[in-house]
Protein backbone atom coordinates (compact mmCIF):
# COMPACT_ATOMS: atom_id res chain seq x y z
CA UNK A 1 0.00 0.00 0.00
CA UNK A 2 1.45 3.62 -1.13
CA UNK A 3 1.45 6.16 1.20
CA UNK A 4 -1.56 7.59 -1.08
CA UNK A 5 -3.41 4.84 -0.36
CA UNK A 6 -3.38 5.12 3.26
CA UNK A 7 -3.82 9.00 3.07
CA UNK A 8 -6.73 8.28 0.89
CA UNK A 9 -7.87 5.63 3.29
CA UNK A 10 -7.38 7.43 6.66
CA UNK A 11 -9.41 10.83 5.37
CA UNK A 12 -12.23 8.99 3.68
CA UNK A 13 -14.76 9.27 6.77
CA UNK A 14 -13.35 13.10 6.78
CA UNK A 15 -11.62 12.29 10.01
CA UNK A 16 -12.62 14.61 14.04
CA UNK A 17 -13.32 17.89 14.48
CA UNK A 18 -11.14 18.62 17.62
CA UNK A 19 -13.06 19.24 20.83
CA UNK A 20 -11.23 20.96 23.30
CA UNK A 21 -11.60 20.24 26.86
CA UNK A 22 -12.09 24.19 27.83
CA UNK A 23 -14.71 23.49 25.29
CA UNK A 24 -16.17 20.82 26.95
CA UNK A 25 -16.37 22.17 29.69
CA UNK A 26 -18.19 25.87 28.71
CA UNK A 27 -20.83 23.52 26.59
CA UNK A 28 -22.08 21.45 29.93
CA UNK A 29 -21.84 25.05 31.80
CA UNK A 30 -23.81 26.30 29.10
CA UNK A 31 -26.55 22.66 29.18
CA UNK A 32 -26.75 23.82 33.56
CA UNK A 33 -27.73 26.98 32.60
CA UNK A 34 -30.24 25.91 29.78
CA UNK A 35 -31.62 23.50 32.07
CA UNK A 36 -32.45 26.01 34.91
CA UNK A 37 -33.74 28.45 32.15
CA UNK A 38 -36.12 25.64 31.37
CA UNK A 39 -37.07 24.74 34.12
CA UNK A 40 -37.74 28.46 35.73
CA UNK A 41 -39.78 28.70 31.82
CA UNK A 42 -41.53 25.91 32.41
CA UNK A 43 -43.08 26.89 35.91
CA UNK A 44 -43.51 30.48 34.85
CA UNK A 45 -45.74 29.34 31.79
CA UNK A 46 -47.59 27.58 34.48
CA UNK A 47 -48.02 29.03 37.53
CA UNK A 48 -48.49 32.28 36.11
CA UNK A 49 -49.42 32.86 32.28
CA UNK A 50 -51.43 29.30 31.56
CA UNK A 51 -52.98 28.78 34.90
CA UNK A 52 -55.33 31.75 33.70
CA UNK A 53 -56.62 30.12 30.81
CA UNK A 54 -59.81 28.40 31.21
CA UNK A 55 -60.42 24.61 30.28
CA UNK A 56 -63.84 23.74 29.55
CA UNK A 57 -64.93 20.55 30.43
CA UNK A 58 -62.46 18.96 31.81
CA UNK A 59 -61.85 18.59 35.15
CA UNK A 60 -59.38 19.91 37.57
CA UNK A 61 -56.86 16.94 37.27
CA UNK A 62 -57.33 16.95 33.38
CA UNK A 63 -56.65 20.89 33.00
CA UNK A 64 -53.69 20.89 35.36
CA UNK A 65 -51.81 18.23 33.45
CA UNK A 66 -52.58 19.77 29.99
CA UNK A 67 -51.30 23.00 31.61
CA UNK A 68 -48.62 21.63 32.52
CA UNK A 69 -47.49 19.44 29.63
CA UNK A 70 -48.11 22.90 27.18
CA UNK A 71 -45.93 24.73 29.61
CA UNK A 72 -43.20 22.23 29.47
CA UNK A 73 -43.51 21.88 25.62
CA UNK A 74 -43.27 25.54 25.22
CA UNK A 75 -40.33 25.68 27.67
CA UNK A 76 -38.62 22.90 26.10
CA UNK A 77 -38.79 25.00 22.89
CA UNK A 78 -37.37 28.26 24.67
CA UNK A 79 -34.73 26.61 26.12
CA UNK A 80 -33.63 24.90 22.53
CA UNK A 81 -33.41 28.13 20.80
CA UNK A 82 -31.52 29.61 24.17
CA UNK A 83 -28.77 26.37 23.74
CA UNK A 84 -28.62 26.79 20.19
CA UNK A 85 -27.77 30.12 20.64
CA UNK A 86 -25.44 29.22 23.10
CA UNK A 87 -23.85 26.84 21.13
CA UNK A 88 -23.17 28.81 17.94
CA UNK A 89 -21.80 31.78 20.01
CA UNK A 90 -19.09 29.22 21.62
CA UNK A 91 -18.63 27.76 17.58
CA UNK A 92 -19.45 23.91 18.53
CA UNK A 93 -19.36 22.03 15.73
CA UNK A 94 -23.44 20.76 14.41
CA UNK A 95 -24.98 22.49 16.84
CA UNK A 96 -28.33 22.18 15.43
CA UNK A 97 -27.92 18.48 16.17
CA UNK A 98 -26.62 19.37 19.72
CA UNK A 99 -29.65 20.91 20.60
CA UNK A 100 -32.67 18.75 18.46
CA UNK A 101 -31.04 15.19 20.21
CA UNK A 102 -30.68 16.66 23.50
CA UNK A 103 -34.19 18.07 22.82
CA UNK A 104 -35.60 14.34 22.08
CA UNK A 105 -33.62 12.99 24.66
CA UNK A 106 -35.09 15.28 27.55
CA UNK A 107 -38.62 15.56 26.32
CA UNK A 108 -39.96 14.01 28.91
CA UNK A 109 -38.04 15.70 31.77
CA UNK A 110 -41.16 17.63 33.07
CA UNK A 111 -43.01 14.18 34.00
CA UNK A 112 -39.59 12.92 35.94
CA UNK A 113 -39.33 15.40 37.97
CA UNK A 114 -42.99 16.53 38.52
CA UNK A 115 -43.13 14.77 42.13
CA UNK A 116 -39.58 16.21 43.06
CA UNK A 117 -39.23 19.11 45.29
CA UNK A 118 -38.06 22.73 43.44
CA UNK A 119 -34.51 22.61 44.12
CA UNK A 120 -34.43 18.80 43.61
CA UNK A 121 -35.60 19.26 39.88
CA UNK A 122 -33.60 22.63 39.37
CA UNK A 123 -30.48 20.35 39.90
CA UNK A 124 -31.98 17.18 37.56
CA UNK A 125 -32.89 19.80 34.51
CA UNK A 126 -29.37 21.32 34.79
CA UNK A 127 -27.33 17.93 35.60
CA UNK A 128 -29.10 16.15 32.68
CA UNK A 129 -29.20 18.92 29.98
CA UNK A 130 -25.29 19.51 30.89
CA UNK A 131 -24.69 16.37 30.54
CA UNK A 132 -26.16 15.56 26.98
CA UNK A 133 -25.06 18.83 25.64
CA UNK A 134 -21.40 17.24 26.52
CA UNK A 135 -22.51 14.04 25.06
CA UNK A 136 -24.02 15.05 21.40
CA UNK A 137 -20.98 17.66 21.61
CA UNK A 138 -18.68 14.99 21.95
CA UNK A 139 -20.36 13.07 19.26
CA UNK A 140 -21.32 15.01 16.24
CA UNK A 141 -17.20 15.58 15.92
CA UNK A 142 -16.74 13.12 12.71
CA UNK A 143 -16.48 15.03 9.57
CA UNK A 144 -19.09 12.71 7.53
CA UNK A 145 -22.43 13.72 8.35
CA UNK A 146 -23.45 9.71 7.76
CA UNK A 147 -21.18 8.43 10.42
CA UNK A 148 -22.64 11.32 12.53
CA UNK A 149 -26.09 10.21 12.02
CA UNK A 150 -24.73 6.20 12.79
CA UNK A 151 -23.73 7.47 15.57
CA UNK A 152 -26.27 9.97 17.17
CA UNK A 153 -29.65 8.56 16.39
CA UNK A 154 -28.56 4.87 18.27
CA UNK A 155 -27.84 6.96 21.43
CA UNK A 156 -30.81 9.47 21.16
CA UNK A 157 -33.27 5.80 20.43
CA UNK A 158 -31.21 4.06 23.60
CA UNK A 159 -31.78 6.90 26.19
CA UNK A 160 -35.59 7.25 25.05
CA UNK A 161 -35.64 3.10 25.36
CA UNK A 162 -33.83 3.18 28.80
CA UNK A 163 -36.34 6.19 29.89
CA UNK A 164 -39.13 4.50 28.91
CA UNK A 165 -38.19 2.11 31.55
């Protein structure tokens, strides 16, 4: 094998963007922070601007948790455009994908910590959304957007499979 061959070989996949550890580091600050921002969001979409509107029908139970699921939906969404923000001020590499796998990854975040007391869930939304901002940071790095994809949609599929739990 010429040394072409192996040059050709070795950048075929397009090789890793480098991810410094600084790097690392500011991106799960940045996930804390994103986390508390949804979280604080999510309770002041519902405790103050949804608990106002009326819900028919339905009974007390059935209008809390629909309250409560829009408020975490619209928080989740808030807190997605806050990271991506986030992210492309820092210059992470995909951050779009960052942001939309952490996104399906945490979607249910509201209903694990809904029995948990304030501070309790504060710390779970900031610990978790630091943690797979790290993560998908860590693993949209390969050049070749296919490889990327091999690699991020097993891991967002296993943590909604181990969730589901």
């Amino acid at each position: 094998m010429t040394d072409d061959n192996v040059n050709n070989s070795s950048s075929r996949w397009g090789g890793v963007i480098e991810l410094q550890p600084q790097q690392l580091i500011q991106v799960a600050v940045l996930g804390f922070v994103v986390g508390v921002v949804m979280w604080l969001v999510m309770v002041l979409m519902r405790d103050v601007l949804l608990s106002a509107i009326p819900c028919g029908e339905a009974s007390k139970e059935t209008c809390a948790q629909m309250t409560s699921d829009t408020s975490a939906i619209i928080a989740s969404l808030f807190a997605s455009v806050v990271g991506l923000l986030g992210l492309v001020k820092m210059e992470v590499y995909r951050p779009i994908l960052v942001v939309i796998a952490s996104l399906i990854c945490l979607w249910s975040i509201a209903t694990w910590t809904s029995e948990m007391i304030w501070f309790e869930a504060i710390a779970w939304y900031g610990i978790l959304y630091a943690v797979f901002y790290s993560l998908f940071s860590w693993l949209v790095r390969p050049r070749s957007l296919i490889i990327v994809f091999l690699i991020t949609i097993p891991a967002v599929v296993l943590v909604r499979l181990v969730t589901m739990l």
